[in-house]
Protein backbone atom coordinates (compact mmCIF):
# COMPACT_ATOMS: atom_id res chain seq x y z
CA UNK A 1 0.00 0.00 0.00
CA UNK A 2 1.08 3.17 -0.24
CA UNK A 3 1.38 6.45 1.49
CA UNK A 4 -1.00 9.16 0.42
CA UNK A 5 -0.44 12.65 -0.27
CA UNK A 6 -3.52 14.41 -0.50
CA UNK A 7 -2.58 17.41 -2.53
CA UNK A 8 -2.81 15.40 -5.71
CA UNK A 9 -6.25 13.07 -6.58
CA UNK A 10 -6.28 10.35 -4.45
CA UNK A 11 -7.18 7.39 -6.55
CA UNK A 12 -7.79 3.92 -4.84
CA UNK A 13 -7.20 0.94 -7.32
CA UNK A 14 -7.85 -2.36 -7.12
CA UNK A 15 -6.61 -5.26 -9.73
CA UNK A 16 -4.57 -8.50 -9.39
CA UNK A 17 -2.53 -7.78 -12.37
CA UNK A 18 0.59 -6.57 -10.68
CA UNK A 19 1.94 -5.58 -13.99
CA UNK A 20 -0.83 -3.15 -14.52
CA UNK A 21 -0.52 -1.40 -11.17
CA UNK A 22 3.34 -0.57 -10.95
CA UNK A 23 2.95 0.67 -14.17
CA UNK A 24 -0.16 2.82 -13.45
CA UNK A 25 1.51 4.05 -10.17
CA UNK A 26 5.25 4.54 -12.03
CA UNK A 27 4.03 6.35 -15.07
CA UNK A 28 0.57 8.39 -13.39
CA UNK A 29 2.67 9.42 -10.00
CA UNK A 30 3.02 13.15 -10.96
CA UNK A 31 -0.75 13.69 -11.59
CA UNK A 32 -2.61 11.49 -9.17
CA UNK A 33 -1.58 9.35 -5.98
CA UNK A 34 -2.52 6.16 -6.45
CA UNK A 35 -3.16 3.52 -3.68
CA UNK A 36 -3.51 -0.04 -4.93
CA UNK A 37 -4.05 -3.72 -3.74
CA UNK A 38 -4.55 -6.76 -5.30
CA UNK A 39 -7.41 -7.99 -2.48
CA UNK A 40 -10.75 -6.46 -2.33
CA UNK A 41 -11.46 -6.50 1.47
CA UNK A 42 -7.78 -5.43 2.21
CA UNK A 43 -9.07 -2.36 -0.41
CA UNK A 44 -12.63 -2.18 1.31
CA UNK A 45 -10.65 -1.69 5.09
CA UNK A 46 -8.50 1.46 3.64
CA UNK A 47 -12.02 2.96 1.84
CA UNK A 48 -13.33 2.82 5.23
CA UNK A 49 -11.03 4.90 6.92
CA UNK A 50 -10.32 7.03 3.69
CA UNK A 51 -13.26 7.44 2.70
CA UNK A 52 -13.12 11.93 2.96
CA UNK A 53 -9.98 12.19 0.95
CA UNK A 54 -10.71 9.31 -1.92
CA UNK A 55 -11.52 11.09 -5.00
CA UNK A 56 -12.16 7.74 -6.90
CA UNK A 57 -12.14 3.88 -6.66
CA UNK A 58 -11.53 1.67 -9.65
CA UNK A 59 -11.90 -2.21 -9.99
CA UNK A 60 -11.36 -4.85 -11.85
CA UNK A 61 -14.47 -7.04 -12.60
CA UNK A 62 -12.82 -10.32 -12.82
CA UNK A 63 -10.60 -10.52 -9.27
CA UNK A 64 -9.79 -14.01 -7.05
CA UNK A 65 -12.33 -14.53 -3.60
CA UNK A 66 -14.37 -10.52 -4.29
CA UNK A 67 -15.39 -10.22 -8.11
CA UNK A 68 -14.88 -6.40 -9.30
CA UNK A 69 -19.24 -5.63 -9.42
CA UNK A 70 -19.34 -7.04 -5.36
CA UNK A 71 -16.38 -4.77 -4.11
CA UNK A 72 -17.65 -1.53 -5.84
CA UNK A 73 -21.15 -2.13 -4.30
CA UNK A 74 -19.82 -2.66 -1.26
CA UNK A 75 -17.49 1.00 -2.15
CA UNK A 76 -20.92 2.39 -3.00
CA UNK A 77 -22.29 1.70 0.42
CA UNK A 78 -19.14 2.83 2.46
CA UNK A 79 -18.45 6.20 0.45
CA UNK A 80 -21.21 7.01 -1.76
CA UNK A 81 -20.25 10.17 -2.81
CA UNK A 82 -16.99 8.88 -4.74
CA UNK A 83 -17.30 7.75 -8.28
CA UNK A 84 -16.78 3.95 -9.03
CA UNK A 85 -15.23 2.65 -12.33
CA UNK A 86 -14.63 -0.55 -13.40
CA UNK A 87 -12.23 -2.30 -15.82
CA UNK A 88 -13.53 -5.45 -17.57
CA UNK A 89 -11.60 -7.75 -20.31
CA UNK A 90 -14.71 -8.89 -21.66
CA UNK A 91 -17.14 -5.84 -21.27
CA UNK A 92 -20.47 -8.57 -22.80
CA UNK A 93 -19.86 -10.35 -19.61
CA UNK A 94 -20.88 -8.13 -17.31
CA UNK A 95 -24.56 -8.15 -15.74
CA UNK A 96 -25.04 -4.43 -16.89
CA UNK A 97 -28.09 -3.83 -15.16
CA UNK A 98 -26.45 -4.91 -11.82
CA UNK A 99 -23.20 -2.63 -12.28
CA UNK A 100 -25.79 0.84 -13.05
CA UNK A 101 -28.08 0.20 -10.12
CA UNK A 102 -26.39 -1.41 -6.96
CA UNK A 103 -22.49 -1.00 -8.04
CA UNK A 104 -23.34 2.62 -9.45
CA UNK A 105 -20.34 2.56 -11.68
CA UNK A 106 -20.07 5.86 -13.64
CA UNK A 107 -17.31 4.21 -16.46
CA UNK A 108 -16.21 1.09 -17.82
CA UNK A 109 -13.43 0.84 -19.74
CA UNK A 110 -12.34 -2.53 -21.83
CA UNK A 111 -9.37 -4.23 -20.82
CA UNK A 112 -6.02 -4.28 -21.91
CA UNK A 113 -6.36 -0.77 -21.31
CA UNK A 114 -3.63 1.88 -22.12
CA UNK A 115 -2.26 3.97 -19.32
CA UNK A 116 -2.75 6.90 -21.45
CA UNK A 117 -6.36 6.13 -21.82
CA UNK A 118 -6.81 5.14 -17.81
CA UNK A 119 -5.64 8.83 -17.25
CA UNK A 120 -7.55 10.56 -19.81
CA UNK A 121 -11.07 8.92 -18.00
CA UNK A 122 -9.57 9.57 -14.90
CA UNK A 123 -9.02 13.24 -15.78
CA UNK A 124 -12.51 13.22 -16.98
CA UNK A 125 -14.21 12.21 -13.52
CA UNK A 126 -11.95 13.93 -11.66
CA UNK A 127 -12.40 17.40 -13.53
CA UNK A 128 -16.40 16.43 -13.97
CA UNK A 129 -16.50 15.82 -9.93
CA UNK A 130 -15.13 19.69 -9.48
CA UNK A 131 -18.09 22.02 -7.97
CA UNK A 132 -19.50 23.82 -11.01
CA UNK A 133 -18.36 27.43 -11.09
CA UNK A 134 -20.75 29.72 -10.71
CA UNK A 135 -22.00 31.19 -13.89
CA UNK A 136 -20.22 35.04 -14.94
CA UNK A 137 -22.50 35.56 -17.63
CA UNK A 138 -24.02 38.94 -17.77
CA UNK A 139 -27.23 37.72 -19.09
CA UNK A 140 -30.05 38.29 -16.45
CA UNK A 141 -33.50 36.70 -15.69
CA UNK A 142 -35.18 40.04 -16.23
CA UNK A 143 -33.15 40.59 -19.76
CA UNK A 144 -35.01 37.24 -20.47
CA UNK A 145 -37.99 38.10 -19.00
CA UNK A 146 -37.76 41.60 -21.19
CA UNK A 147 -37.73 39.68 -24.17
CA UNK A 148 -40.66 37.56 -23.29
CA UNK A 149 -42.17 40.76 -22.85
CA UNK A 150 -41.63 42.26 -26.38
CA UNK A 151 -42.40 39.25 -28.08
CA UNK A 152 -38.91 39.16 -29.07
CA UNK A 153 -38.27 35.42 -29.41
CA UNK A 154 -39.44 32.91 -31.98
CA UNK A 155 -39.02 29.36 -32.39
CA UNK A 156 -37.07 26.68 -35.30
CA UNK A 157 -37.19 23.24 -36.56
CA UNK A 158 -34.38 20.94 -36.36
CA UNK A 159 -35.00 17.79 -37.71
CA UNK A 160 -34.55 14.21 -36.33
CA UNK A 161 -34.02 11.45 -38.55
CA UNK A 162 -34.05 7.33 -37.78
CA UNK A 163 -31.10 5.85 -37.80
CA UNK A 164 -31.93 2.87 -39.64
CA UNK A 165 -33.24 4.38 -43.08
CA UNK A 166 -32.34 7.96 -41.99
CA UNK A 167 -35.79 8.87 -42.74
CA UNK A 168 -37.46 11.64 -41.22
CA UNK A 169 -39.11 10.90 -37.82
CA UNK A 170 -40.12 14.00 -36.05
CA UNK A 171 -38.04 17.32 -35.22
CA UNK A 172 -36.66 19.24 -32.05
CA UNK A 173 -38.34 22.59 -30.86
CA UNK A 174 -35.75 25.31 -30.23
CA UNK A 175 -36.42 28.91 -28.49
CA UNK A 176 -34.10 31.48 -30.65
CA UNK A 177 -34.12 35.41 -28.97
CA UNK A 178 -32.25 37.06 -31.64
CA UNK A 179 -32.10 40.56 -29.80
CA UNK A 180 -30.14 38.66 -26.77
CA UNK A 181 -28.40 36.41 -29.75
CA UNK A 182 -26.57 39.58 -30.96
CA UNK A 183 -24.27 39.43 -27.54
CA UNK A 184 -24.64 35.74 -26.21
CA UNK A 185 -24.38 32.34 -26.90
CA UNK A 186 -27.98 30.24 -26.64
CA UNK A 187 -26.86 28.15 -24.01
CA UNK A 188 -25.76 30.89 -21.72
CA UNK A 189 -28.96 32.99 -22.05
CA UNK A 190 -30.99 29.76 -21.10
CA UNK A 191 -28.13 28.83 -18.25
CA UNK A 192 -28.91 32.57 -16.67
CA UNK A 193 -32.90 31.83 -16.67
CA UNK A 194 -32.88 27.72 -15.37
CA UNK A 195 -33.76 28.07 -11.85
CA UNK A 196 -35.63 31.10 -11.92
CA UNK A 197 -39.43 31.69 -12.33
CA UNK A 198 -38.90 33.19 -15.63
CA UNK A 199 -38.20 29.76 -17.28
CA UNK A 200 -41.82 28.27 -16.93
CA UNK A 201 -43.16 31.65 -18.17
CA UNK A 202 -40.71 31.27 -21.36
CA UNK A 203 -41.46 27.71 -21.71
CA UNK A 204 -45.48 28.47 -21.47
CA UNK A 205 -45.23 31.53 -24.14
CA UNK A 206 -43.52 28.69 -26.07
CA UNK A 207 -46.16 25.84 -26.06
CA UNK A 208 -48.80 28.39 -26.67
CA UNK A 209 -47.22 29.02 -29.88
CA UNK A 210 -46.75 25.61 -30.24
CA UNK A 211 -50.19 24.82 -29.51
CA UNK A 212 -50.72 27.30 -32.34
CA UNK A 213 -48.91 25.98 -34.71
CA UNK A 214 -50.23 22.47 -34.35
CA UNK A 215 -51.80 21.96 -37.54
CA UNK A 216 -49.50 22.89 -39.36
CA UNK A 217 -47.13 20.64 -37.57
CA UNK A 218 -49.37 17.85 -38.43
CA UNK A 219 -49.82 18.49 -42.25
CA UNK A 220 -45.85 19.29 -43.09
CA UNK A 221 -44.85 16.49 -40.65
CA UNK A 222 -47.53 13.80 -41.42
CA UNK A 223 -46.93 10.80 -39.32
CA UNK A 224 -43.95 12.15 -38.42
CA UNK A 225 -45.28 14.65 -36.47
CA UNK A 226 -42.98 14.16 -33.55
CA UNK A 227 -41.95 17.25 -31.46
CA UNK A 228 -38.77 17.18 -29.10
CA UNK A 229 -39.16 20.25 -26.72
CA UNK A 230 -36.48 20.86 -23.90
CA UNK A 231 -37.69 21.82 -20.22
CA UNK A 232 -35.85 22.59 -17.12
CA UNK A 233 -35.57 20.70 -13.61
CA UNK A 234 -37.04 23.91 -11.83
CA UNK A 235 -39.99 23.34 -14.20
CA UNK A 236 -40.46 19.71 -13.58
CA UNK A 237 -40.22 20.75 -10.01
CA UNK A 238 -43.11 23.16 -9.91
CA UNK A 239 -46.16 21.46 -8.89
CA UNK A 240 -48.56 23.74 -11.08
CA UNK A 241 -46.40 23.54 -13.90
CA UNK A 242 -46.02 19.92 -13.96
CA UNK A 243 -50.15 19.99 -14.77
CA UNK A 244 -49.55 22.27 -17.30
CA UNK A 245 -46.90 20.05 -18.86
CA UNK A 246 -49.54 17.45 -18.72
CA UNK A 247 -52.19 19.54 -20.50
CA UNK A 248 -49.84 20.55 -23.32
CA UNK A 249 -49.17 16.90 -24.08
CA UNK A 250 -52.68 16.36 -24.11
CA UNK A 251 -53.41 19.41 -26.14
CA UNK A 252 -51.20 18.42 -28.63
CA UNK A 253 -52.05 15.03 -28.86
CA UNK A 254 -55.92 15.57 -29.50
CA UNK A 255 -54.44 17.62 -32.79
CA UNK A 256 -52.24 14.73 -33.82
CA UNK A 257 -49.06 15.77 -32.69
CA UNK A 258 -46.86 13.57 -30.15
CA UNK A 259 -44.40 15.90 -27.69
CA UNK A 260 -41.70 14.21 -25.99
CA UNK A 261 -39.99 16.29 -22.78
CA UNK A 262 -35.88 16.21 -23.00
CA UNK A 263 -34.04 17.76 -19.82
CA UNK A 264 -30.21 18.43 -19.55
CA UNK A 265 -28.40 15.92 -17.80
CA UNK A 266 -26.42 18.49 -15.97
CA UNK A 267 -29.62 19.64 -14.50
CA UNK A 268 -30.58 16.33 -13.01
CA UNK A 269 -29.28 15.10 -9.47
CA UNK A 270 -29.93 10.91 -9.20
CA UNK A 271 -31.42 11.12 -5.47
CA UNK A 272 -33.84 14.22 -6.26
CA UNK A 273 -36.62 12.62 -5.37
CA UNK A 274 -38.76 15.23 -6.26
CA UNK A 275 -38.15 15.27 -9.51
CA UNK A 276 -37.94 11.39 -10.44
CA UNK A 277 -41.55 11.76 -9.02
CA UNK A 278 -42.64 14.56 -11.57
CA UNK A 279 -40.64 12.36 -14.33
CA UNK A 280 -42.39 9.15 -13.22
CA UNK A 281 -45.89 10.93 -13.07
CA UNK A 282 -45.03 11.57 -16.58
CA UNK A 283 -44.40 8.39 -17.51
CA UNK A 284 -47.34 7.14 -15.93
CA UNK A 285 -49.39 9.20 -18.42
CA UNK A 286 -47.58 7.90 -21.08
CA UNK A 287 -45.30 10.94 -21.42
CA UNK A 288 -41.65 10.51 -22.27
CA UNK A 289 -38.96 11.87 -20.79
CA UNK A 290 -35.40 11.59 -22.15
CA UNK A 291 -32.08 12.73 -20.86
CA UNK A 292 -30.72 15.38 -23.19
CA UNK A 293 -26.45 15.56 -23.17
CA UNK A 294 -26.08 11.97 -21.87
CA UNK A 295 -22.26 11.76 -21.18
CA UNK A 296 -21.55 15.01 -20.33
CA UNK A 297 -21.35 14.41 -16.50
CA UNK A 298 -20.78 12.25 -13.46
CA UNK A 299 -24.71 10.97 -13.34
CA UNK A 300 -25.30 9.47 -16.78
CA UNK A 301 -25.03 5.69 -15.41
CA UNK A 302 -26.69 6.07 -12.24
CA UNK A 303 -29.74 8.27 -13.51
CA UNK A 304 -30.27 5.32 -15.78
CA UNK A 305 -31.17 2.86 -12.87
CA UNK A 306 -34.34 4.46 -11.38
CA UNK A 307 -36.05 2.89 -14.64
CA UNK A 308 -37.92 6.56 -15.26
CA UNK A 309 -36.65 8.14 -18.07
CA UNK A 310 -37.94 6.83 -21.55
CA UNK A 311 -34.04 6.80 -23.41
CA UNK A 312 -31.30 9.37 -23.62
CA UNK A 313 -29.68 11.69 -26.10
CA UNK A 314 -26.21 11.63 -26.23
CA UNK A 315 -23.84 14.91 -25.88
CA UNK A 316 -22.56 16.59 -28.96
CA UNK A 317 -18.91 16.75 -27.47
CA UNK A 318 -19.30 12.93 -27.04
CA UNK A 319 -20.90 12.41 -30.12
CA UNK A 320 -18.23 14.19 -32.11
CA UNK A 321 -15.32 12.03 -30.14
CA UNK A 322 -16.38 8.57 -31.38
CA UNK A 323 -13.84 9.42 -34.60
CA UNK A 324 -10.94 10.35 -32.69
CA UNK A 325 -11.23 9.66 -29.05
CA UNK A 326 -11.35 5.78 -28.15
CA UNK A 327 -12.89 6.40 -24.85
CA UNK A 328 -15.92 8.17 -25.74
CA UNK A 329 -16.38 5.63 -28.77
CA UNK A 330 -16.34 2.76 -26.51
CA UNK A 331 -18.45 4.49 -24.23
CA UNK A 332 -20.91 4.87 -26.95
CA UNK A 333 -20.99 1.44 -28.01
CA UNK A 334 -21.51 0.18 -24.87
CA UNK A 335 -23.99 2.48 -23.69
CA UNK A 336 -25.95 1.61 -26.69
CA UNK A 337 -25.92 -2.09 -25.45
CA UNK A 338 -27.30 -0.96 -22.26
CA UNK A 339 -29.97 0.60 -23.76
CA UNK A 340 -31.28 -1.95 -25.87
CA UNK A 341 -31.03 -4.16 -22.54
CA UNK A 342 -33.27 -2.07 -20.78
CA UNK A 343 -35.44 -0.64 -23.24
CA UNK A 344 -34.68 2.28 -23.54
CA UNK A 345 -34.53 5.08 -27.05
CA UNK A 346 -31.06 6.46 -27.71
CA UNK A 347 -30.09 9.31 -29.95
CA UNK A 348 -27.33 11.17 -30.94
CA UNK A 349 -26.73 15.09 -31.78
CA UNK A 350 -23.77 16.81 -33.24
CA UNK A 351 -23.70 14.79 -36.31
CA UNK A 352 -21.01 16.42 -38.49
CA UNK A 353 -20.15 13.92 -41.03
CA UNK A 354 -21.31 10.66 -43.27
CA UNK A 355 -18.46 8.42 -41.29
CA UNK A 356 -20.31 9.52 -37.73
CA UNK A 357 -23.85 8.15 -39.02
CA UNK A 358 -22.33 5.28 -40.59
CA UNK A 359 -20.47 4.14 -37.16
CA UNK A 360 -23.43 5.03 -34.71
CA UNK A 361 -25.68 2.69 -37.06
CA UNK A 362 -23.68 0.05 -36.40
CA UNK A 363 -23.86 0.49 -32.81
CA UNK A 364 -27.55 0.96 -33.09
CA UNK A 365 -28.16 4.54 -31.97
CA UNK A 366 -32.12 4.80 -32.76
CA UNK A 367 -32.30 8.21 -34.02
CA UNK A 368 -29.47 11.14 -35.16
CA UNK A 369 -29.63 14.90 -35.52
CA UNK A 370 -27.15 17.27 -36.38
CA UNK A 371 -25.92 19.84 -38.46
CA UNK A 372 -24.67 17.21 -41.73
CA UNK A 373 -27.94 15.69 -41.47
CA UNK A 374 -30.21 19.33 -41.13
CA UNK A 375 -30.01 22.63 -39.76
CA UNK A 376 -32.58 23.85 -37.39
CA UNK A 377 -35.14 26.81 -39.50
CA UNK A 378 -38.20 28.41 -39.04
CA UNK A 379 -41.54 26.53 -40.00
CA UNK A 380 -42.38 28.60 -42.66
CA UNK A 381 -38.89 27.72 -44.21
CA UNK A 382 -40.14 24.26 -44.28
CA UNK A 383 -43.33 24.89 -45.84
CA UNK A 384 -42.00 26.72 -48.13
CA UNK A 385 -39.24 24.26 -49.15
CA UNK A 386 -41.52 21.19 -48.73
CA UNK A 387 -43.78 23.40 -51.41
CA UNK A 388 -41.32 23.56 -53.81
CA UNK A 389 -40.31 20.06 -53.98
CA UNK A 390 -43.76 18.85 -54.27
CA UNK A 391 -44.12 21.47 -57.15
CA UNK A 392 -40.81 20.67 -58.67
């Protein structure tokens, strides 16, 4: 075992290939301080007096007397606030369902695995486990809410498309505010608004338009008239707006229009139970929920095992790494597994190229979006182009 210093990551490690750990601890040393053992209860003991200072376990699934998806359940219970991964030789083997919901891991990463791509997940959980820095942006609520009040905002069409045939299958509803556009990115003017009353009121303005719009939804989109619209915890968490959530869905159903609800991963916490109870109400009505930039945190495995959530979306970031980055493509392909396992949708955004459709169809993504496959635009845009081709 060996001696920590606490000023870099502590990282406890746990793996009967001796090989593996003197090279991990020789060539990782300067960046994080590794403690290691070959025996899982000798490992457990250390957690249990460590726990405050661990910053991460890892584990081996296959190990002699304590099997890699036992110890990290057992990690789970004595530290639960420090992140579990686990290595596997033969990734298949593994009883998926048990590893998200009792061992909690948050990666898995196929063995023989590089040291140089043990460091970059590493780096990845240990930057992702950081508090969040509180937001500098110099967008307020009340600009927002001064927009909402001028009419200023509008919304576009981005379509989705099924993997399989890449046919059209329904399309994503975004909020534009060019006036606030002019001096901020989208996703900080809806970062500045999340947890503030000003949210639901944006979010109503936006399904009365929607509500609106409806039929003419229904006769560009035919049977594909499927409409992705993005919502906030805060909203799910309002009591008064969850029945209005409910009465949209309805609303839009009666004129032939289906609405799913997608909400930021980095919004969700896995023990709110609040709002896995709004969620599961939801789903009860036979409203689905996905997770929208799946992969771009800590949560994404253990969100997965309160059984809620209708599928996932994956981030763009991750999406766009599958070419070049062999973590987040194995990530991908296995996540896709789980998926199918339990059920659940899975799409991908940030589709930038022919060679990223091709590969996430062979992992069997369900459904893509993205820039190379369609930009988002106005409906009248699309009416006007679907027009023209049907004159043409």
């Amino acid at each position: 075992m060996d001696v920590v210093n606490t000023k870099r990551p502590v990282i406890l490690m746990v793996d009967d290939d001796e090989k593996l750990l003197a090279a991990v601890r020789r060539t990782l040393a300067t960046s994080f301080e590794f403690v290691t053992f070959s025996d899982g209860q000798m490992a457990l003991d250390w957690l249990s007096h460590n726990r405050e200072r661990t910053d991460l376990v890892i584990a081996d699934l296959i190990m002699p007397t304590l099997d890699g998806i036992s110890f990290l359940k057992q990690a789970a219970r004595i530290a639960p606030m420090v992140s579990r991964m686990m290595l596997s030789g033969n990734i298949s083997t593994i009883s998926l369902r048990e590893a998200i919901s009792q061992a909690m891991v948050t990666r898995v990463l196929a063995k023989p695995v590089s040291v140089s791509v043990l460091k970059d997940a590493i780096d990845r959980v240990i930057q992702t486990n950081k508090p969040a820095e509180k937001p500098t942006s110099r967008v307020t609520p009340m600009m927002v809410n001064s927009t909402i009040d001028q009419a200023k905002f509008s919304t576009v069409l981005q379509p989705r498309f099924a993997a399989s045939d890449l046919g059209l299958c329904g399309v994503e509803v975004l909020c534009r505010m060019p006036s606030l556009e002019k001096d901020f990115g989208v996703d900080e003017i809806f970062e500045a608004c999340r947890d503030h009353p000003v949210i639901n009121r944006l979010t109503s303005q936006l399904m009365a338009v929607m509500i609106d719009q409806a039929p003419r939804y229904r006769a560009l989109l035919g049977d594909s008239s499927n409409l992705a619209v993005n919502i906030s915890a805060y909203s799910l968490k309002t009591p008064e707006f969850l029945d209005l959530l409910i009465r949209f869905y309805e609303k839009m159903r009666m004129r032939g229009v289906v609405v799913t609800y997608e909400i930021p991963e980095r919004q969700l916490v896995p023990d709110d139970q609040e709002l896995l109870g709004s969620v599961s109400r939801l789903r009860e009505r036979g409203i689905a929920v996905l997770i929208d930039d799946f992969g771009s945190g800590n949560n994404s495995l253990e969100l997965l095992r309160h059984e809620v959530f209708a599928g996932i979306k994956l981030d763009r970031e991750l999406v766009r790494g599958i070419m070049t980055d062999f973590l987040d493509d194995a990530f991908v392909e296995w996540i896709a597994q789980v998926c199918w396992k339990m059920g659940l949708s899975i799409s991908a955004k940030g589709i930038e190229s022919g060679a990223v459709v091709e590969k996430l169809q062979v992992y069997g993504i369900t459904e893509l979006q993205g820039f190379y496959l369609g930009s988002p635009e106005p409906l009248d845009v699309w009416e006007e182009k679907t027009a023209t081709a049907m004159s043409a």
